[in-house]
N, C-alpha and C. Protein backbone atom coordinates (compact mmCIF):
# COMPACT_ATOMS: atom_id res chain seq x y z
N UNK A 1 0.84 -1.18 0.00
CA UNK A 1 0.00 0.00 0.00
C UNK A 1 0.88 1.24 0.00
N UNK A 2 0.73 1.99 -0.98
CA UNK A 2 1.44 3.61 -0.96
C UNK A 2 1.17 4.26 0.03
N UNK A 3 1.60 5.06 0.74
CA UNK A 3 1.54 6.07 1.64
C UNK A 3 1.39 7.54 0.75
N UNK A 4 1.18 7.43 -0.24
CA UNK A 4 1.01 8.80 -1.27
C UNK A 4 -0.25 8.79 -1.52
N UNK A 5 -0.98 10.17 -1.30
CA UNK A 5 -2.85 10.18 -1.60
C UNK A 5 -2.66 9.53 -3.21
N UNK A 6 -4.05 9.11 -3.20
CA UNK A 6 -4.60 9.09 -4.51
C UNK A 6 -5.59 10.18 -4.88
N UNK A 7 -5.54 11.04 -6.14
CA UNK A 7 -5.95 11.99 -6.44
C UNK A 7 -7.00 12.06 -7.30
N UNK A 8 -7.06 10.61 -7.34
CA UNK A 8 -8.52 10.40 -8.51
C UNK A 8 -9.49 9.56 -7.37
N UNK A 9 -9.06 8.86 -6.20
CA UNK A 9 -9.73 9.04 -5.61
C UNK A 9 -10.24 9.53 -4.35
N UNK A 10 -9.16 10.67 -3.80
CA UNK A 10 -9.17 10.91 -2.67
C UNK A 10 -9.07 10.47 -1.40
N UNK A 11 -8.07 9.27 -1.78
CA UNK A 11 -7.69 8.49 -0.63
C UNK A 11 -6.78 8.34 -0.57
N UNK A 12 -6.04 7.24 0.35
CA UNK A 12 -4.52 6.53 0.55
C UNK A 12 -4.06 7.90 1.43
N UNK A 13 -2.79 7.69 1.55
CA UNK A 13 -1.94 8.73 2.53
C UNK A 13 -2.00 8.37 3.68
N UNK A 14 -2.93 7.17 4.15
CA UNK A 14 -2.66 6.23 6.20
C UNK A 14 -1.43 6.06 5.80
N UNK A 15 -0.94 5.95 7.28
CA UNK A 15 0.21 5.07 7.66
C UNK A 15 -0.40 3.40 7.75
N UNK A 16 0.51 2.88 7.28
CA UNK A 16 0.45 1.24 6.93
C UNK A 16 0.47 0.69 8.36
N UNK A 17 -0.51 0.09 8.88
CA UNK A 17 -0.42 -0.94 10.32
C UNK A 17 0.82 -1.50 11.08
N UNK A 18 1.09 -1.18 12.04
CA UNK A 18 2.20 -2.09 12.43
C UNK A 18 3.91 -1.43 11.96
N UNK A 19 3.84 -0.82 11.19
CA UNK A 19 5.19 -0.10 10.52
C UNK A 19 5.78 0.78 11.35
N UNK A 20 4.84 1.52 11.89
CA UNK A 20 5.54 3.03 12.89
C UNK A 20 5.29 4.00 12.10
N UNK A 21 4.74 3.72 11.04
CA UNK A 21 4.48 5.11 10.34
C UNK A 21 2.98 5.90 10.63
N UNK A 22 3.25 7.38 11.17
CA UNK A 22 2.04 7.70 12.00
C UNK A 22 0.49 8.32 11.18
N UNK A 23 0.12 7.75 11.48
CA UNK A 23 -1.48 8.66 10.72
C UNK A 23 -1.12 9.84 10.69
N UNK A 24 -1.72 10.51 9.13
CA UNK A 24 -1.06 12.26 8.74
C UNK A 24 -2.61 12.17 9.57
N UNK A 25 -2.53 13.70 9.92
CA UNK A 25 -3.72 14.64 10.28
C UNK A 25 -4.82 14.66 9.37
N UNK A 26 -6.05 14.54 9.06
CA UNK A 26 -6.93 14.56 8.29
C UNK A 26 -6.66 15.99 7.56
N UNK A 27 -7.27 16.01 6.70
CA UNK A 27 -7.43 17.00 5.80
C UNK A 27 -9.32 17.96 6.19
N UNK A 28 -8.77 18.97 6.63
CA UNK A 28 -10.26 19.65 6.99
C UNK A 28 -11.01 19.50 6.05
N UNK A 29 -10.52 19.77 4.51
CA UNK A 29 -11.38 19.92 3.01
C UNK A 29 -10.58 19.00 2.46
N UNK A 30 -11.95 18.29 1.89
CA UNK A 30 -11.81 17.73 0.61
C UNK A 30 -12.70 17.63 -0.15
N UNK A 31 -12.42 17.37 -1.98
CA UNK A 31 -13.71 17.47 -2.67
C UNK A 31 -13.50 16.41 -4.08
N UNK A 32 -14.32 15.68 -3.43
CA UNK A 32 -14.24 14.13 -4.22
C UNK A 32 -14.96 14.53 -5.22
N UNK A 33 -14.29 13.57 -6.37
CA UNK A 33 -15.39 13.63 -7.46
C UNK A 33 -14.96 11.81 -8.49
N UNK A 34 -15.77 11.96 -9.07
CA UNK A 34 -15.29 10.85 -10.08
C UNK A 34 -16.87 10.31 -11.00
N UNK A 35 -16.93 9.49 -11.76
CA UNK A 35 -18.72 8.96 -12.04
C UNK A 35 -19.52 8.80 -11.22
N UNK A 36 -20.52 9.12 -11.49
CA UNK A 36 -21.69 9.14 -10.61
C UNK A 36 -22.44 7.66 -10.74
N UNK A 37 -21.63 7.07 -9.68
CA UNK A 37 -21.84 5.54 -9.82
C UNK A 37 -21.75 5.21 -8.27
N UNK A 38 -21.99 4.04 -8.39
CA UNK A 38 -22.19 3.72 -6.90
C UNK A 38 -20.91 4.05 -6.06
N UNK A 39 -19.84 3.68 -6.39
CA UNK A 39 -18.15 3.48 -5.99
C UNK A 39 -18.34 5.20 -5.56
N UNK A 40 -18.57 6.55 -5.98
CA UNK A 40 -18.82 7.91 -5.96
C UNK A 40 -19.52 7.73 -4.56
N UNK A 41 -20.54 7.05 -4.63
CA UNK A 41 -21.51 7.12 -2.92
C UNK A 41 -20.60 6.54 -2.13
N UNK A 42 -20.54 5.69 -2.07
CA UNK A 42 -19.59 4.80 -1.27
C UNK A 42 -18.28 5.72 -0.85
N UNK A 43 -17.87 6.63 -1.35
CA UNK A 43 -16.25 7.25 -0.70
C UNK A 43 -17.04 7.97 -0.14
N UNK A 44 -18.36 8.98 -0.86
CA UNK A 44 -19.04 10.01 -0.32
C UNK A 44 -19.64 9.50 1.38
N UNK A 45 -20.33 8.56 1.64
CA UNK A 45 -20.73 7.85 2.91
C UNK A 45 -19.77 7.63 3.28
N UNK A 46 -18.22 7.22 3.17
CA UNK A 46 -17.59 6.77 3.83
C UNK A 46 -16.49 8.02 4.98
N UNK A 47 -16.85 9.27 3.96
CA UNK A 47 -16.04 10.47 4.54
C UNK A 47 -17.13 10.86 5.29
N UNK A 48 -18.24 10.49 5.41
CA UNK A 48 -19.77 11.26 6.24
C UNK A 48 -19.27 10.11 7.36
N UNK A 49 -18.99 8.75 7.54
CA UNK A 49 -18.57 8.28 8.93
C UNK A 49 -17.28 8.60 8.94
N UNK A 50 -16.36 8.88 8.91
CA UNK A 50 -15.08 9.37 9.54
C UNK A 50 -15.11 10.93 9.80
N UNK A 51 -16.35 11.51 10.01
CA UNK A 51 -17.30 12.88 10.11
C UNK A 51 -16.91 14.24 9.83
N UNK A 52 -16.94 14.05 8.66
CA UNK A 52 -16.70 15.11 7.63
C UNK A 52 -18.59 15.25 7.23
N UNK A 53 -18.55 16.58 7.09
CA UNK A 53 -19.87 17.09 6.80
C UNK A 53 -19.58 17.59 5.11
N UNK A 54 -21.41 17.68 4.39
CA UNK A 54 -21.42 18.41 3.36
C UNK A 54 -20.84 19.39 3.56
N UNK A 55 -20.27 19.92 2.22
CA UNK A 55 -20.06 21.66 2.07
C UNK A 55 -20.70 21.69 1.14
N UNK A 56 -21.95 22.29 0.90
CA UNK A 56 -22.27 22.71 -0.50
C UNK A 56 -23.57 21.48 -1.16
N UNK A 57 -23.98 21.85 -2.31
CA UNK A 57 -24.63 20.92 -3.25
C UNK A 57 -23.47 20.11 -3.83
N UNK A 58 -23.81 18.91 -4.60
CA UNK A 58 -22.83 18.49 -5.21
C UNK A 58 -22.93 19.28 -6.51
N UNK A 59 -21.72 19.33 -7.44
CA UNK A 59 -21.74 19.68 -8.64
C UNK A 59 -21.83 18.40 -10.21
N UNK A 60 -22.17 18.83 -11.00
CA UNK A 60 -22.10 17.39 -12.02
C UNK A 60 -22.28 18.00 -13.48
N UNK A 61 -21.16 17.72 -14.18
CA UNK A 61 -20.80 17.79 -15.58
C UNK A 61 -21.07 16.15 -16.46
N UNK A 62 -21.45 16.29 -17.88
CA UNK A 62 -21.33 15.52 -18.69
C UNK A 62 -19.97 15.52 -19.73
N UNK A 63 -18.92 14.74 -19.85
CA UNK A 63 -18.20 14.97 -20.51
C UNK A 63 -17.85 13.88 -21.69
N UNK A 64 -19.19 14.07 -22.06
CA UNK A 64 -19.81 13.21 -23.60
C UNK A 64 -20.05 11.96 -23.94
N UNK A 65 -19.67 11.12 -22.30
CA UNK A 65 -19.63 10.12 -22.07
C UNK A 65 -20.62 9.45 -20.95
N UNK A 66 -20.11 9.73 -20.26
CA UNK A 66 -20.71 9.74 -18.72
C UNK A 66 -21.02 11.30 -17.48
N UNK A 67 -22.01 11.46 -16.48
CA UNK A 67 -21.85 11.97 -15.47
C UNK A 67 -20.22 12.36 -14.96
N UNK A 68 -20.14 13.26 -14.22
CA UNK A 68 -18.82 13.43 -13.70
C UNK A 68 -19.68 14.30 -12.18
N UNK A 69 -19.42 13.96 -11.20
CA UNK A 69 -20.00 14.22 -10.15
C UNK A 69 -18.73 14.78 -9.01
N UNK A 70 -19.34 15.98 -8.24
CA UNK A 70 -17.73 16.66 -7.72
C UNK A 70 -18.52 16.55 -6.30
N UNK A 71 -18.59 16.78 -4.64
CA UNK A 71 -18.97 16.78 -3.68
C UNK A 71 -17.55 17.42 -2.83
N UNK A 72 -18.06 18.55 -2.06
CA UNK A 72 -17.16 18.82 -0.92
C UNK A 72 -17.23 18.33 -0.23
N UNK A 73 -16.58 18.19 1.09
CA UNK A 73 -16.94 17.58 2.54
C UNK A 73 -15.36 18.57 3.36
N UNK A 74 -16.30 18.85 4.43
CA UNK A 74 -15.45 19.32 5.59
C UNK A 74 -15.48 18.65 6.80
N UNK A 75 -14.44 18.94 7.89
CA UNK A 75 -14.35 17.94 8.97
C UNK A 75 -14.79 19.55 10.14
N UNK A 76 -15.40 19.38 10.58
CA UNK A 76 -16.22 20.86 11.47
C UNK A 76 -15.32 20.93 11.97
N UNK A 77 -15.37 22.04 12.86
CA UNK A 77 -14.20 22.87 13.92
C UNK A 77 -14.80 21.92 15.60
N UNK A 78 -13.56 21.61 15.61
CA UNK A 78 -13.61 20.97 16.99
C UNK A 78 -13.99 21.58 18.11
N UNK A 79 -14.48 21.09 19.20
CA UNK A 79 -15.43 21.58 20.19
C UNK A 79 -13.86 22.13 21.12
N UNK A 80 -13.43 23.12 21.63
CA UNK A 80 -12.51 23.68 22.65
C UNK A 80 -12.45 22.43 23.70
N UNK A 81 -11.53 21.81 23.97
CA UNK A 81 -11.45 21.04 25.52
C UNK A 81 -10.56 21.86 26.59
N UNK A 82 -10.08 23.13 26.23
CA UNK A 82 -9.06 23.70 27.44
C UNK A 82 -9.79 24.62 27.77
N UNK A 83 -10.07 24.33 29.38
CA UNK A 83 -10.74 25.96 29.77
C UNK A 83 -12.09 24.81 30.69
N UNK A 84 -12.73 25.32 31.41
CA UNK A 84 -14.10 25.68 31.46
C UNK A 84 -14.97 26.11 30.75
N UNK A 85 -16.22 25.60 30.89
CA UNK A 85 -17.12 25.58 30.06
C UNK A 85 -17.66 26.78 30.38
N UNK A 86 -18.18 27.58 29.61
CA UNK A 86 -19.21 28.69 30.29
C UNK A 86 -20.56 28.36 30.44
N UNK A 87 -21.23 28.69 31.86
CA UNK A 87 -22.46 27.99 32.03
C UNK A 87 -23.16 29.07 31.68
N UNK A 88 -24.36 29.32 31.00
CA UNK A 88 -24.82 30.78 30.82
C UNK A 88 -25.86 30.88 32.18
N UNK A 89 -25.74 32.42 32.37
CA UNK A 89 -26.55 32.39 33.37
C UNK A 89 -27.84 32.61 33.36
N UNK A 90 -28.76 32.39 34.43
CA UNK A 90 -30.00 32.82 33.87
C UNK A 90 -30.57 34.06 34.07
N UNK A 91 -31.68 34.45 33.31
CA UNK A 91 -31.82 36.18 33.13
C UNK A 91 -33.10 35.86 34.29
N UNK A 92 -33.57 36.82 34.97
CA UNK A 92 -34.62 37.22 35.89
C UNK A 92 -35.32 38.23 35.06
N UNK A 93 -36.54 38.02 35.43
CA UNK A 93 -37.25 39.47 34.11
C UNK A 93 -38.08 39.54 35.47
N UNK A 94 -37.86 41.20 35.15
CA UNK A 94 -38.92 41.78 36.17
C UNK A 94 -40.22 41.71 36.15
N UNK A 95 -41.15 41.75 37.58
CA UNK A 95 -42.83 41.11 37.42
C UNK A 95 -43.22 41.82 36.41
């Protein structure tokens, strides 16, 4: 297995099991595309469980052949863990 992304399909780039070679950092954006075929859903669902959200509509060209289907996905901004939480307080409204 390469450790170099694949660019047609927006994958590869893990570190290989067992090697010592460390998982890169996810990529906040990415924007898959390829035929609009099942194999297209399948990466698309598969970046929605490793929880990357839509960005956007998908986009889709014909290029005289087939569909060509493009989809963003972002990984959201992480929730702060340093600090205290702020509890909000509650408002009193006068009688």
């Amino acid at each position: 297995m390469s450790d170099a992304p694949d660019p047609t399909t927006g994958t590869g780039g893990t570190g290989e099991p067992g090697t010592g070679t460390p998982e890169p950092e996810p990529l906040r954006y990415r924007l898959l595309t390829g035929p609009d075929d099942r194999s297209f859903c399948e990466r698309v669902s598969a970046a929605l469980a490793e929880g990357y959200v839509l960005h956007g509509g998908p986009a889709a060209t014909f290029d005289g052949t087939r569909v060509i289907v493009a989809q963003a996905v972002v990984l959201p901004d992480p929730v702060p863990t340093t600090g205290p939480v702020p509890v909000p307080r509650a408002q009193v409204l006068p009688a």
